[in-house]
C-alpha atoms as a PDB file:
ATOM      1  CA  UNK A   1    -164.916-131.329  17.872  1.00  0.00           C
ATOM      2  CA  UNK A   2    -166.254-128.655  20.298  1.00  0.00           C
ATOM      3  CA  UNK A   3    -163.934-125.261  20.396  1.00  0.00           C
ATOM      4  CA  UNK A   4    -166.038-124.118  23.032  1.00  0.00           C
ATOM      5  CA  UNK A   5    -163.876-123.216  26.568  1.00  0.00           C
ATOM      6  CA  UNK A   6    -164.890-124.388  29.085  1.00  0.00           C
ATOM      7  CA  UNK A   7    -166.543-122.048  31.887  1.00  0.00           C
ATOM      8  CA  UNK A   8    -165.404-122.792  35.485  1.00  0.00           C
ATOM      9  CA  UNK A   9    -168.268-122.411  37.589  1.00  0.00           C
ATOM     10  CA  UNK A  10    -166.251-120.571  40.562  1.00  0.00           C
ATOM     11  CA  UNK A  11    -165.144-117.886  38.572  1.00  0.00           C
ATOM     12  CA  UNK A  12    -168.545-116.699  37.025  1.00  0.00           C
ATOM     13  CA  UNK A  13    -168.644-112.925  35.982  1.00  0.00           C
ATOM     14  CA  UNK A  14    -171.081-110.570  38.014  1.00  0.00           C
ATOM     15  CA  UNK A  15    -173.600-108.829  35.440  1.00  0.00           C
ATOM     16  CA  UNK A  16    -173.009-111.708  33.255  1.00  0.00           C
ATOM     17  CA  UNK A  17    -176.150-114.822  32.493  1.00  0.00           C
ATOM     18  CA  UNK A  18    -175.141-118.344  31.897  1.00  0.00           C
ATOM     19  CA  UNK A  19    -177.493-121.419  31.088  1.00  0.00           C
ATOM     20  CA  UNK A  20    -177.027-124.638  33.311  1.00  0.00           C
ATOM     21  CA  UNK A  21    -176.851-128.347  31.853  1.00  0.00           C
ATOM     22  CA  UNK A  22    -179.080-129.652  34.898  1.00  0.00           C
ATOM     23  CA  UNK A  23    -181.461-129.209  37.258  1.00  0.00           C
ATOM     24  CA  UNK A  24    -180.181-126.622  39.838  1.00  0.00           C
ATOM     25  CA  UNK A  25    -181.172-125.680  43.733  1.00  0.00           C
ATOM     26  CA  UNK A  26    -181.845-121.672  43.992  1.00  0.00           C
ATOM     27  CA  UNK A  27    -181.556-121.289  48.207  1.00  0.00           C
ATOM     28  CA  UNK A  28    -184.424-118.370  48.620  1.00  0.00           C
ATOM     29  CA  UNK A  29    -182.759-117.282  51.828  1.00  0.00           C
ATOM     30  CA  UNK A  30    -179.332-115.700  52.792  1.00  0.00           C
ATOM     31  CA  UNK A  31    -177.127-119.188  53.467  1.00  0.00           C
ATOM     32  CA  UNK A  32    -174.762-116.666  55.754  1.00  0.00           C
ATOM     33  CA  UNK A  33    -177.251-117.814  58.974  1.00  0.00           C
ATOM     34  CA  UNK A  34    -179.893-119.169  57.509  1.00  0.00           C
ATOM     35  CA  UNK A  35    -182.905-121.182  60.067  1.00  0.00           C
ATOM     36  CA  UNK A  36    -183.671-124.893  59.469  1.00  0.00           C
ATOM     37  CA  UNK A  37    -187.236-123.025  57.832  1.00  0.00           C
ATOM     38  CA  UNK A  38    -184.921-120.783  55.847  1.00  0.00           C
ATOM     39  CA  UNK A  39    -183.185-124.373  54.419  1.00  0.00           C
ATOM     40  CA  UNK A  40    -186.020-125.984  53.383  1.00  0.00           C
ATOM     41  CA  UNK A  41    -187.055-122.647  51.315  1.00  0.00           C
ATOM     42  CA  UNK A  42    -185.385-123.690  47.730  1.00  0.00           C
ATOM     43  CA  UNK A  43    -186.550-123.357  44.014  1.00  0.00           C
ATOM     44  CA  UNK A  44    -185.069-125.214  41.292  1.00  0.00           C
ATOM     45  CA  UNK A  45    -183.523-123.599  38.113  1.00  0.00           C
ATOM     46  CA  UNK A  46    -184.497-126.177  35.335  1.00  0.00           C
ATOM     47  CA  UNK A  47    -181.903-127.669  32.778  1.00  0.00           C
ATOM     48  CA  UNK A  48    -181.781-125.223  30.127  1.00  0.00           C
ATOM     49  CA  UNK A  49    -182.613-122.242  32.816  1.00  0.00           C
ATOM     50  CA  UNK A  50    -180.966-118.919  32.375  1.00  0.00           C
ATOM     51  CA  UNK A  51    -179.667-117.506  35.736  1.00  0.00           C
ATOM     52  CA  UNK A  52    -177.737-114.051  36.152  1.00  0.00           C
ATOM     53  CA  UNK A  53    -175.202-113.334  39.027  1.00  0.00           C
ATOM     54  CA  UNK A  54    -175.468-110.718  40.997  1.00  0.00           C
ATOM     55  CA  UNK A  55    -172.486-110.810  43.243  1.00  0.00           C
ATOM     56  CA  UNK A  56    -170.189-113.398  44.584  1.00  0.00           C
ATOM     57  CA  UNK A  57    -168.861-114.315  47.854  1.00  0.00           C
ATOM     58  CA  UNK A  58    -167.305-116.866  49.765  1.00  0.00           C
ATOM     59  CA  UNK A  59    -168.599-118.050  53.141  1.00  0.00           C
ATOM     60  CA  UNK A  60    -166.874-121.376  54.896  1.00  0.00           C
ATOM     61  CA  UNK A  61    -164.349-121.563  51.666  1.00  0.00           C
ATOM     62  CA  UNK A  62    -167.256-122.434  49.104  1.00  0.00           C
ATOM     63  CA  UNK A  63    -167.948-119.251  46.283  1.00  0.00           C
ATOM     64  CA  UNK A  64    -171.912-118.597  46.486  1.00  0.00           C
ATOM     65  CA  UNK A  65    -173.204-116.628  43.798  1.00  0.00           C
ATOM     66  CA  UNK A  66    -176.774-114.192  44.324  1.00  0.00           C
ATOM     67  CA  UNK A  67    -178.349-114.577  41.164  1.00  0.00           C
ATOM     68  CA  UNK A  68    -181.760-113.917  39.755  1.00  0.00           C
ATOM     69  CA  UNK A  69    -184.129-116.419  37.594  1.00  0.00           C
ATOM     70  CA  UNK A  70    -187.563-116.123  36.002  1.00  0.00           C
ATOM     71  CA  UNK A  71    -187.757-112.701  38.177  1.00  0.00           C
ATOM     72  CA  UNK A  72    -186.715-114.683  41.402  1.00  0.00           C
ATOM     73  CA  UNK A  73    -183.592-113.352  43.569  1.00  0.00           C
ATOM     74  CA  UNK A  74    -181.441-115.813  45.553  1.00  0.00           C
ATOM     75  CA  UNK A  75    -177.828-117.916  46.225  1.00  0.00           C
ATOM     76  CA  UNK A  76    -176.519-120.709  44.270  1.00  0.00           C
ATOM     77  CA  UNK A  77    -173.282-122.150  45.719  1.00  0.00           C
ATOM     78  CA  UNK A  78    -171.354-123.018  43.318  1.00  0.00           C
ATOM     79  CA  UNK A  79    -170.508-126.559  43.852  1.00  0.00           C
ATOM     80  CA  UNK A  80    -174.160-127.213  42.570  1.00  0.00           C
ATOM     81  CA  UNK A  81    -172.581-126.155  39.561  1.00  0.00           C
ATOM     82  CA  UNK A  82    -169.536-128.821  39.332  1.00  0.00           C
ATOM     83  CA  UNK A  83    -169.914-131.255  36.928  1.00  0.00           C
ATOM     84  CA  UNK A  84    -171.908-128.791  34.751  1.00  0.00           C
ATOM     85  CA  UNK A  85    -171.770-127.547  31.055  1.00  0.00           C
ATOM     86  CA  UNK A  86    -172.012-124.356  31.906  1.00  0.00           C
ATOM     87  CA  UNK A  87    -173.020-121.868  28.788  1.00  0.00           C
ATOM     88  CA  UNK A  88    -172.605-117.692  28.814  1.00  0.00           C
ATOM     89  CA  UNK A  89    -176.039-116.760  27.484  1.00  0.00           C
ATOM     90  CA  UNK A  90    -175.102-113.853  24.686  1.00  0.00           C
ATOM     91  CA  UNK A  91    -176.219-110.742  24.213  1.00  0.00           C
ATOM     92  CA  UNK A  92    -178.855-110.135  21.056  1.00  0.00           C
ATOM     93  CA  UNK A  93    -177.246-107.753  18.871  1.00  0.00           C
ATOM     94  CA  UNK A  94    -179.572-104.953  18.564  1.00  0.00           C
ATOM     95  CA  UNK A  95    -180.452-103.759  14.564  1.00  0.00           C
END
């Protein structure tokens, strides 16, 4: 039996790095007015990817997250995130 807690993905910590369970869109452009080119303009976080947030807002009642992966900035909303196992990437403990 797992004692891990479960992490709710519309409360993530800013500063903090978590590891998704799936596949997961990474909108390259603001989503506050984005154009139907700024849409289309999306990279995927793999499963297993590492993501840190940078901030967190809401806009039109869903929580959006700017986070950076693999050295790319951008917004995750966090309903992408539903139905995930999300995991708090730790810290290495430095010797």
């Amino acid at each position: 039996m797992s004692t891990a807690t479960a992490i709710n993905p519309t409360e993530l910590e800013t500063g903090k790095a978590y590891h998704v369970s799936r596949e997961t869109p990474l909108m390259l452009a603001d989503p506050v007015d984005p154009s139907i080119e700024d849409i289309e303009k999306v990279d995927y976080i793999p499963k297993g990817g590492v993501f840190t947030v940078l901030e967190s807002f809401t806009l039109r009642n869903k929580i959006w997250y700017r986070a950076v992966w693999n050295s790319r900035e951008g917004w995750i909303n966090s309903i992408a995130l539903l139905g995930q196992h999300l995991a708090e990437k730790k810290k290495k403990k430095k010797r």
